[in-house]
Protein backbone atom coordinates (compact mmCIF):
# COMPACT_ATOMS: atom_id res chain seq x y z
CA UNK A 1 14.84 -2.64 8.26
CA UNK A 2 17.68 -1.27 5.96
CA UNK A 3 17.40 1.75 3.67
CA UNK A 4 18.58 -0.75 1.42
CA UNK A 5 16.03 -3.67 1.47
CA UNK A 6 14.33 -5.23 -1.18
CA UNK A 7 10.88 -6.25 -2.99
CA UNK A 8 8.94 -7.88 -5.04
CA UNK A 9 5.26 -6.54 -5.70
CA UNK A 10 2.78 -8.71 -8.23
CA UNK A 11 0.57 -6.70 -9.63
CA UNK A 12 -2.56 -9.00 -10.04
CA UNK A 13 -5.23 -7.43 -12.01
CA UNK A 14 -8.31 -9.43 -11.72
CA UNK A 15 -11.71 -8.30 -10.44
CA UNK A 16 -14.81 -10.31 -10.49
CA UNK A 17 -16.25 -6.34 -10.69
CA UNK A 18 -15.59 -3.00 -10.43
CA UNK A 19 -16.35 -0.93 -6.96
CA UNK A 20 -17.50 2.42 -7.79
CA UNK A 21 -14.82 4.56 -6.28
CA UNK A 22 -12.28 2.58 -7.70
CA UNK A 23 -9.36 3.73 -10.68
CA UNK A 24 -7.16 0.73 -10.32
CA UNK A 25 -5.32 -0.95 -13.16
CA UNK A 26 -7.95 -3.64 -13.00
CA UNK A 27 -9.32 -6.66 -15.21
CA UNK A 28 -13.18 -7.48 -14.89
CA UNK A 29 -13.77 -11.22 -15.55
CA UNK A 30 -10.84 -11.79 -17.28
CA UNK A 31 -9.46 -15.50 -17.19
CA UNK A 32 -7.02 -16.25 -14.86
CA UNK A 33 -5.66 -19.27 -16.45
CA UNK A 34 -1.25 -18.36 -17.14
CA UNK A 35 -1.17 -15.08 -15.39
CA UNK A 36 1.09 -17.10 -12.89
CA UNK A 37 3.13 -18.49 -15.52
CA UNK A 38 3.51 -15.08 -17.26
CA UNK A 39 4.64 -13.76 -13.79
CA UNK A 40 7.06 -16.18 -13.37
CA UNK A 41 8.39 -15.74 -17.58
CA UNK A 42 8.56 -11.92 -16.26
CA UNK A 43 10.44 -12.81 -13.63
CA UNK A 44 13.12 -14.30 -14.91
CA UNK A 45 13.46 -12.03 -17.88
CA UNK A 46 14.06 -8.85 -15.07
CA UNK A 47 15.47 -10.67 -12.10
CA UNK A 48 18.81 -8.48 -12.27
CA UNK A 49 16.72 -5.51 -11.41
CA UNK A 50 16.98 -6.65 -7.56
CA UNK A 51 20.04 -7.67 -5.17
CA UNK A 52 18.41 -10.63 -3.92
CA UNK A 53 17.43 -12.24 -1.74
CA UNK A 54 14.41 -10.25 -1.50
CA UNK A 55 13.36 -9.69 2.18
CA UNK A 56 9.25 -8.87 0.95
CA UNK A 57 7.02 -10.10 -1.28
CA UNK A 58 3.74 -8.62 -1.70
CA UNK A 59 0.36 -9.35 -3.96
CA UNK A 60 -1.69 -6.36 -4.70
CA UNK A 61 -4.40 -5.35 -7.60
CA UNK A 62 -6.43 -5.94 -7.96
CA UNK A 63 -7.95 -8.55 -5.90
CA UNK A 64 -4.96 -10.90 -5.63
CA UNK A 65 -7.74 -13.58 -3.98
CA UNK A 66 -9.81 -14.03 -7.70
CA UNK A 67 -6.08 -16.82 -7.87
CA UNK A 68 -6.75 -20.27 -6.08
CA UNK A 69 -4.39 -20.75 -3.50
CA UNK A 70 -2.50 -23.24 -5.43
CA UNK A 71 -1.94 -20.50 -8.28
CA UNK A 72 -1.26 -18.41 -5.13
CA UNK A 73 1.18 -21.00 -3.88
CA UNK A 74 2.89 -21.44 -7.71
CA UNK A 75 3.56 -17.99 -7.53
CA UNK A 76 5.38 -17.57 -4.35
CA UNK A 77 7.12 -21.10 -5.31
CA UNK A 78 8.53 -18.96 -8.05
CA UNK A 79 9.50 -16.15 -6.26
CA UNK A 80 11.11 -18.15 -3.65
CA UNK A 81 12.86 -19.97 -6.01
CA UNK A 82 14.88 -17.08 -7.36
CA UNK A 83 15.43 -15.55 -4.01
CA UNK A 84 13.64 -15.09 -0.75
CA UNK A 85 15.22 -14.56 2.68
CA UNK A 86 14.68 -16.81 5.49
CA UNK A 87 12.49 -14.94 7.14
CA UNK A 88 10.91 -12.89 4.47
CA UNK A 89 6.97 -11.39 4.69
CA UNK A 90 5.27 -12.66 2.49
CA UNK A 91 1.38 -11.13 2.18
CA UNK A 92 -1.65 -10.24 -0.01
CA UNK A 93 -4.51 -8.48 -0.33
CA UNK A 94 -7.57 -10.01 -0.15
CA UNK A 95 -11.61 -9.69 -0.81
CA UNK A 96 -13.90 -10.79 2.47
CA UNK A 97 -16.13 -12.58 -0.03
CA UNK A 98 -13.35 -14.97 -1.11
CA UNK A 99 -12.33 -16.14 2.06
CA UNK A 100 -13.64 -19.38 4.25
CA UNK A 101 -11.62 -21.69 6.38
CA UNK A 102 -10.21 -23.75 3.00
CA UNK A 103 -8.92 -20.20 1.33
CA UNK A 104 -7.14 -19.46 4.58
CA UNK A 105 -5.63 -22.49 5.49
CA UNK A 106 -4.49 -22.56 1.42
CA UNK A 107 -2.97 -19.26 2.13
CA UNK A 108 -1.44 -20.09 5.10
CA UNK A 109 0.20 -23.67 4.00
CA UNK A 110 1.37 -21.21 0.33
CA UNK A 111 3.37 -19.65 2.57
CA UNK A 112 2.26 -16.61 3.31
CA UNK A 113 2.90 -14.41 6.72
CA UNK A 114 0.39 -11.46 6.13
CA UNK A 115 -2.69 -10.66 5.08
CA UNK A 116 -4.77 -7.55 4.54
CA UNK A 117 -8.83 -7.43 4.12
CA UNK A 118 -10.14 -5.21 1.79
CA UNK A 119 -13.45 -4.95 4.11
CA UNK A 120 -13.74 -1.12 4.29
CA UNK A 121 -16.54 -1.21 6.82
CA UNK A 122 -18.30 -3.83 9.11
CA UNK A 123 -21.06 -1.25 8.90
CA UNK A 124 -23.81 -2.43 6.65
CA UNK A 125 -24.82 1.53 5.52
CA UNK A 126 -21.22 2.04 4.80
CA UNK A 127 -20.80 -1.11 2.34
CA UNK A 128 -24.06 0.22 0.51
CA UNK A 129 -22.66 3.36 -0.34
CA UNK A 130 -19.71 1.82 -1.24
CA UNK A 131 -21.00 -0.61 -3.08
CA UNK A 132 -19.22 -3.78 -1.77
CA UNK A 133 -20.28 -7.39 -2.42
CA UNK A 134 -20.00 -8.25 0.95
CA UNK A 135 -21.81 -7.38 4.63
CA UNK A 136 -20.28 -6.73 7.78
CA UNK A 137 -20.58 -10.43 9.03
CA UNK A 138 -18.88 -11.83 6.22
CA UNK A 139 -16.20 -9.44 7.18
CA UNK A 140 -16.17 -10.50 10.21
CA UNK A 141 -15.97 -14.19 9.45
CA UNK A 142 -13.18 -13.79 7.00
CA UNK A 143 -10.84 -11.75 9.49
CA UNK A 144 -11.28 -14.72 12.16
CA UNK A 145 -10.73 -17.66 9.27
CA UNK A 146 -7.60 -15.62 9.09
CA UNK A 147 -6.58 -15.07 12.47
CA UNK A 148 -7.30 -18.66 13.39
CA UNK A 149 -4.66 -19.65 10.58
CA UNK A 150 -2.05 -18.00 12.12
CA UNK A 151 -1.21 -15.36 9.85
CA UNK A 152 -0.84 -11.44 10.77
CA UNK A 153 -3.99 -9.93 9.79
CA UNK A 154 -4.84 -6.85 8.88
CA UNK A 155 -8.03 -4.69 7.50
CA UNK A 156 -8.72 -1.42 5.09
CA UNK A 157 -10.82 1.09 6.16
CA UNK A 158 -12.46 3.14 4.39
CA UNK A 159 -13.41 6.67 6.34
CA UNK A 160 -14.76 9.84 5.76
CA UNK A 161 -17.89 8.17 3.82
CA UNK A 162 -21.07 10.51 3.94
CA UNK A 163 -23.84 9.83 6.66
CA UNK A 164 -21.03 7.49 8.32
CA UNK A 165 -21.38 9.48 11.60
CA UNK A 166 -18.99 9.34 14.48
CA UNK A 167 -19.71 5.85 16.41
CA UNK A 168 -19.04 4.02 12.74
CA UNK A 169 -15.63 4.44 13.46
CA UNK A 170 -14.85 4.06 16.56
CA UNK A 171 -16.85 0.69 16.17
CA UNK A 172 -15.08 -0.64 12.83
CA UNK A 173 -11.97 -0.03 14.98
CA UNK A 174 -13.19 -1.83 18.54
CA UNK A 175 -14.45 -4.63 15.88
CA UNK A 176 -11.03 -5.27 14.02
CA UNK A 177 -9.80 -5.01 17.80
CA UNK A 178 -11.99 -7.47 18.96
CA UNK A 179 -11.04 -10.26 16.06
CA UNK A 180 -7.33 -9.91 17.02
CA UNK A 181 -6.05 -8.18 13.93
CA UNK A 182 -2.40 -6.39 13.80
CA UNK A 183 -2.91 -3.94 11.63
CA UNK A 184 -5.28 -1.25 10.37
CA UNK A 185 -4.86 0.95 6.91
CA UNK A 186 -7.24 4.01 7.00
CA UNK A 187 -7.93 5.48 3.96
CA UNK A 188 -10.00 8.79 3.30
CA UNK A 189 -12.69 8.56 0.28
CA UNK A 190 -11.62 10.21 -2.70
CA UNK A 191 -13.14 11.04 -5.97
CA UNK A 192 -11.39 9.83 -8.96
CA UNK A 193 -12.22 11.41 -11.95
CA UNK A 194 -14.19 9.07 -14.40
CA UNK A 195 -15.47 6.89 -11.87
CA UNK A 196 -19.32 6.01 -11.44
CA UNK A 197 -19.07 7.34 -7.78
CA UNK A 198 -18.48 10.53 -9.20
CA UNK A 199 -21.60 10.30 -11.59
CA UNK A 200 -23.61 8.48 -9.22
CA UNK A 201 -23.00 11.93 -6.78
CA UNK A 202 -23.85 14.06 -9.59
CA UNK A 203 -27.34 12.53 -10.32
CA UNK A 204 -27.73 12.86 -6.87
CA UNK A 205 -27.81 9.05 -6.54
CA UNK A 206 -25.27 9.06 -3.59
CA UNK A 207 -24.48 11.81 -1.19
CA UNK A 208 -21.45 14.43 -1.93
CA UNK A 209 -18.48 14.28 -0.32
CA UNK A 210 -17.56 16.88 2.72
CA UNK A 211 -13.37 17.75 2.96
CA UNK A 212 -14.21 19.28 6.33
CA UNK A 213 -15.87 16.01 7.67
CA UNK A 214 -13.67 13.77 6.11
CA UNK A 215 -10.38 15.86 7.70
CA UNK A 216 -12.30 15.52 11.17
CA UNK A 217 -12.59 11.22 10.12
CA UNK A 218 -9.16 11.55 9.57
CA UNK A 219 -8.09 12.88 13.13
CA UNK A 220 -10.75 11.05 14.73
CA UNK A 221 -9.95 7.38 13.48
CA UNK A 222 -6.43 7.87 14.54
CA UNK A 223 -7.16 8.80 17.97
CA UNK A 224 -9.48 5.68 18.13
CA UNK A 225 -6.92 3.46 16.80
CA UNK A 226 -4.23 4.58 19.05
CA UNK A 227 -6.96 4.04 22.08
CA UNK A 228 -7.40 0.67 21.22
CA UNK A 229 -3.56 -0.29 21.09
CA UNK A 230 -2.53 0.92 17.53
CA UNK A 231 0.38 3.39 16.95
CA UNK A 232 0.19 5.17 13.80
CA UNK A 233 3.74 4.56 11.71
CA UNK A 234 2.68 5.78 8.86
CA UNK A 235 0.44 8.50 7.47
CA UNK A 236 -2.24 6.09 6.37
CA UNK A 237 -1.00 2.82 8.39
CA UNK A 238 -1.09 1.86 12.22
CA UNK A 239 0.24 -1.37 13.82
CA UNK A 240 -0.08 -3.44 17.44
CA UNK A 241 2.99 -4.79 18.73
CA UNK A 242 5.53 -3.18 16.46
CA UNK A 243 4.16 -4.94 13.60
CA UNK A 244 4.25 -2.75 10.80
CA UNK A 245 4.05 -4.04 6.95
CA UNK A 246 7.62 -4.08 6.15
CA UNK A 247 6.70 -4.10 2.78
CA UNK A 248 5.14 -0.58 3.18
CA UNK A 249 8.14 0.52 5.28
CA UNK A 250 10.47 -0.51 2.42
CA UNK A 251 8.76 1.87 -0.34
CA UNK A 252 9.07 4.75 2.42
CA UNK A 253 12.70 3.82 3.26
CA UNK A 254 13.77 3.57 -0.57
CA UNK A 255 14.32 -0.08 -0.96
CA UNK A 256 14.36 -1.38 -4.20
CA UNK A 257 11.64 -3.58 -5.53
CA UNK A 258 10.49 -5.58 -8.78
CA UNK A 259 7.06 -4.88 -9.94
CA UNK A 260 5.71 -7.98 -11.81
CA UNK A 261 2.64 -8.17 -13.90
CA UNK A 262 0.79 -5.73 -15.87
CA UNK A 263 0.08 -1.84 -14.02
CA UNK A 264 3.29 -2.86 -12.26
CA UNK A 265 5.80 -0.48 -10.79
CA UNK A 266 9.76 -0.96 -9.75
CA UNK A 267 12.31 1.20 -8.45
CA UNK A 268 15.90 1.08 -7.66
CA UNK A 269 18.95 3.27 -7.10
CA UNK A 270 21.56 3.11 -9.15
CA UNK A 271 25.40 3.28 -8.34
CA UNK A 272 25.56 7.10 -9.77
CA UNK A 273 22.71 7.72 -7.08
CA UNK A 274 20.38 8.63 -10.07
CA UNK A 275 16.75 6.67 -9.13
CA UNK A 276 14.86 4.45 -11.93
CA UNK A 277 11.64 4.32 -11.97
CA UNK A 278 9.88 1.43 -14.20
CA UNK A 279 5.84 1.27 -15.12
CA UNK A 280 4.27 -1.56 -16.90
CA UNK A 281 1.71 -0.11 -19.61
CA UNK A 282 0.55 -3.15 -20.97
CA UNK A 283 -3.32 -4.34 -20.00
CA UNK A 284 -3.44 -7.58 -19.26
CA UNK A 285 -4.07 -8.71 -22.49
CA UNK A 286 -1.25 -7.15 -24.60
CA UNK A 287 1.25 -8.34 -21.16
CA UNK A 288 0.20 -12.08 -21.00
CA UNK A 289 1.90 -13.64 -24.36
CA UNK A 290 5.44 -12.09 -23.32
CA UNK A 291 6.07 -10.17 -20.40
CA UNK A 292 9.14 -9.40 -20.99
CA UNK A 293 8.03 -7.37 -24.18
CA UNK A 294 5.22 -5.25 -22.86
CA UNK A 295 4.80 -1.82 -22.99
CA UNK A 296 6.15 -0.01 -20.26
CA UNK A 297 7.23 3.57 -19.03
CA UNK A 298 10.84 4.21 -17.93
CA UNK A 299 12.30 7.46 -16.16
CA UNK A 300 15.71 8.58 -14.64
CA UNK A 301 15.30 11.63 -11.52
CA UNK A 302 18.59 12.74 -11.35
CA UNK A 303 20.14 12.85 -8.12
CA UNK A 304 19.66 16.07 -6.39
CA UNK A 305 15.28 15.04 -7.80
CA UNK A 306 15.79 11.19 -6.12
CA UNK A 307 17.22 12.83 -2.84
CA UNK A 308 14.04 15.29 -2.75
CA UNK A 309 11.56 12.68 -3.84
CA UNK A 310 13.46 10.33 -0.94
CA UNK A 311 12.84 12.99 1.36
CA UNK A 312 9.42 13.59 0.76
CA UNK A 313 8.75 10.04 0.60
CA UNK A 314 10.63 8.98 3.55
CA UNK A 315 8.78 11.49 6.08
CA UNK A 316 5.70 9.49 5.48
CA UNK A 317 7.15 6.83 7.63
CA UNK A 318 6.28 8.53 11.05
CA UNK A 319 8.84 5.80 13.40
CA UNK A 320 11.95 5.90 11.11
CA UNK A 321 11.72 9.61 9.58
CA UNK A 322 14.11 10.63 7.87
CA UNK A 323 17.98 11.30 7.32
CA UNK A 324 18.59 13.71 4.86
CA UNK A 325 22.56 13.28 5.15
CA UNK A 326 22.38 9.60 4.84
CA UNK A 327 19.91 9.89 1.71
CA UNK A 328 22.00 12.40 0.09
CA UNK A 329 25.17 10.47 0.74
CA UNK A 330 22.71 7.40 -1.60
CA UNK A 331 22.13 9.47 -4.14
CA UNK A 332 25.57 11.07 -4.38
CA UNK A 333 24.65 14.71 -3.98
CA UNK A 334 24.56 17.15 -2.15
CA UNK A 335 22.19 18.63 0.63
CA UNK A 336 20.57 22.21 -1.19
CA UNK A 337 20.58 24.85 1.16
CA UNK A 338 16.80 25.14 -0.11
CA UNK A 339 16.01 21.94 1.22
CA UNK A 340 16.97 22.98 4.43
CA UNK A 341 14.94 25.56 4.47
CA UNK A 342 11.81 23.72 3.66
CA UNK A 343 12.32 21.24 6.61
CA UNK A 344 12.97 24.45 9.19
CA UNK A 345 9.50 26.41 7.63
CA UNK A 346 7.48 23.24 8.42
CA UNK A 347 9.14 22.43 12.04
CA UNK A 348 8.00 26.14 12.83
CA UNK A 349 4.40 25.44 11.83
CA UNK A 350 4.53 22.54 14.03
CA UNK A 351 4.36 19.79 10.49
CA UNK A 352 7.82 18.37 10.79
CA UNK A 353 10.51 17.55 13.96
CA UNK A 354 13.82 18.50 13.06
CA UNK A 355 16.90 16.71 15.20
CA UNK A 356 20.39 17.37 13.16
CA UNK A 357 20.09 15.77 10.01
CA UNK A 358 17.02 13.66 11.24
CA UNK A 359 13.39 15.16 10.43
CA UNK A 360 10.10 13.39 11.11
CA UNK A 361 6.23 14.05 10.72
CA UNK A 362 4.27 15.21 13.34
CA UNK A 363 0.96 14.03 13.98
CA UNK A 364 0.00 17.56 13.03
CA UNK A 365 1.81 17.50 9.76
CA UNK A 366 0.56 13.64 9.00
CA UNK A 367 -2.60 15.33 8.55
CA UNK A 368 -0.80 17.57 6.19
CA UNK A 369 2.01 15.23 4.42
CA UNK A 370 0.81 16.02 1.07
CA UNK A 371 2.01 19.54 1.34
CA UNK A 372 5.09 19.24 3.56
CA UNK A 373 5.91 16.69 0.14
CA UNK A 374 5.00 19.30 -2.11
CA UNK A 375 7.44 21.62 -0.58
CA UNK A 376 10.19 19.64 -0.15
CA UNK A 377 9.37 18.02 -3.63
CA UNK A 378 9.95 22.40 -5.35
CA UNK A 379 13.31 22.88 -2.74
CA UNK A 380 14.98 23.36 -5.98
């Protein structure tokens, strides 16, 4: 995929509740009767943020699957109607609980190429602590309605979860092997300030968190997932068959995209290589009755910032890396000595590979891409 691909990302904000750990933008019980027409009002009112066609369109929250599938379809209709290539991936994120054989066939005939399950866990213990609506066999039956559709599926897990032990993982992984799926997202649990995990732990309700078991969850779910067939192409991300999200691979490779709906966020590069970054403020509420109206955040990095934030970024993506020349050469500036120098410190700790102007992540410094970002993020 091009450096220069584009997006579109629908923010949908609906929840039917809240899980504990989560600090989404997110809408409990709200209606969703317009949000698809407000979307598509939106649309139209910022369509010359993007070169289109757009070769990605993706529905996150949010639980994108609290919309029927013929809202679902609507939506896509209206994306697709303003510009969507031929062969463009077209996916969402959905809930385990809102998925039979109807849902995915509705998703399937909406158009849609992709879809990721929120499951976390097929482990029973794990979903407690979490405190998911759904068990492991409803999981399980949602990822095969899926499969049997046609569509690529994929599943979120969640790891690093107290008391989770070390066959939980390497069975969530043989199980999403098992049902056929393409893809697996691993993500570590984190504590997010204000959240009722966090006071739950603190009245001792749930048990605390340990950073040197979850680092150990971290190395050990990618060495199960790359025994059972699935390379690792991203820090968090790994893929059978070369099939990758393209839509994640665009926001590494600095693509442009169109956030739509409220919590939204876009990005493009300008002609003067400055970046623009765009954030929809606006709760659902205050969005709905004119989209094109709401609140929202705007900032400009400068160049030499974009080409450090597009290097930091960009190393995430463990198959494509990075070309700092190219990159600058986008952002019209030039390559700081500084920056340089980061790269070469973390390729002699073993973090980065450097190759000319090409640098990649190790599988060492995956584990460590937050600081190798930070650094190249203060090459000032």
């Amino acid at each position: 995929m091009s450096a220069r691909s584009s997006g579109v990302y629908v923010h949908v904000p609906h929840c039917r509740r809240r899980c504990p750990y989560c600090d989404f933008a997110i809408e409990v019980g709200a209606s969703t009767d317009g949000f698809v027409e407000a979307v598509a009002r939106e649309l139209e009112a910022r369509a010359g943020w993007l070169t289109w066609p757009a070769q990605t369109l993706s529905l996150g929250g949010g639980t994108p699957s609290s919309l029927s599938t013929t809202e679902l379809a609507r939506l896509v209709d209206a994306v697709r109607a303003r510009g969507l290539a031929e062969d463009a991936e077209v996916s969402l994120e959905v809930n385990p609980e809102d998925v039979d054989d109807a849902y995915a066939a509705g998703l399937r005939a909406a158009g849609f190429t992709r879809v990721s399950v929120g499951l976390q866990s097929f482990d029973d213990d794990v979903l407690r602590y979490l405190g998911r609506a759904h068990d492991g066999a409803g999981a399980a039956a949602a990822v095969r309605a899926l499969v049997n559709v046609g569509v690529d599926v994929g599943v979120d897990l969640i790891v690093g979860v107290p008391g989770e032990g070390d066959v939980r993982l390497a069975e969530d992984v043989a199980r999403a092997a098992d049902l056929a799926v393409v893809h697996i997202s691993t993500y570590l649990l984190t504590l997010e300030e204000g959240t009722p995990l966090v006071q739950l732990i603190a009245r001792g309700k749930r048990a605390a968190i340990d950073d040197d078991v979850q680092a150990d969850a971290y190395e050990r779910v990618r060495d199960v997932c790359a025994a059972r067939g699935f390379a690792q192409y991203e820090v968090s991300s790994h893929a059978r068959g070369g099939r990758a999200s393209r839509h994640n691979r665009l926001y590494w490779q600095r693509g442009d995209y169109l956030g739509l709906g409220p919590g939204a966020h876009s990005f493009r590069v300008n002609d003067d290589g400055a970046a623009i970054r765009r954030h929809t403020a606006a709760r659902l509420t205050a969005w709905r009755p004119d989209p094109a109206q709401a609140e929202a955040d705007l900032e400009r990095l400068e160049p030499a910032h974009a080409l450090r934030e597009a290097v930091a970024f960009g190393l995430r993506d463990l198959w494509a890396g990075v070309d700092v020349a190219a990159l600058a050469a986008l952002h019209k500036t030039e390559v700081p000595a500084s920056l340089r120098a980061v790269l070469e410190a973390a390729a002699s700790r073993g973090d980065v590979r450097v190759d000319g102007e090409a640098a990649w992540l190790t599988a060492k410094g995956a584990r460590f891409a937050d600081r190798v970002a930070r650094e190249v993020l203060g090459a000032t």
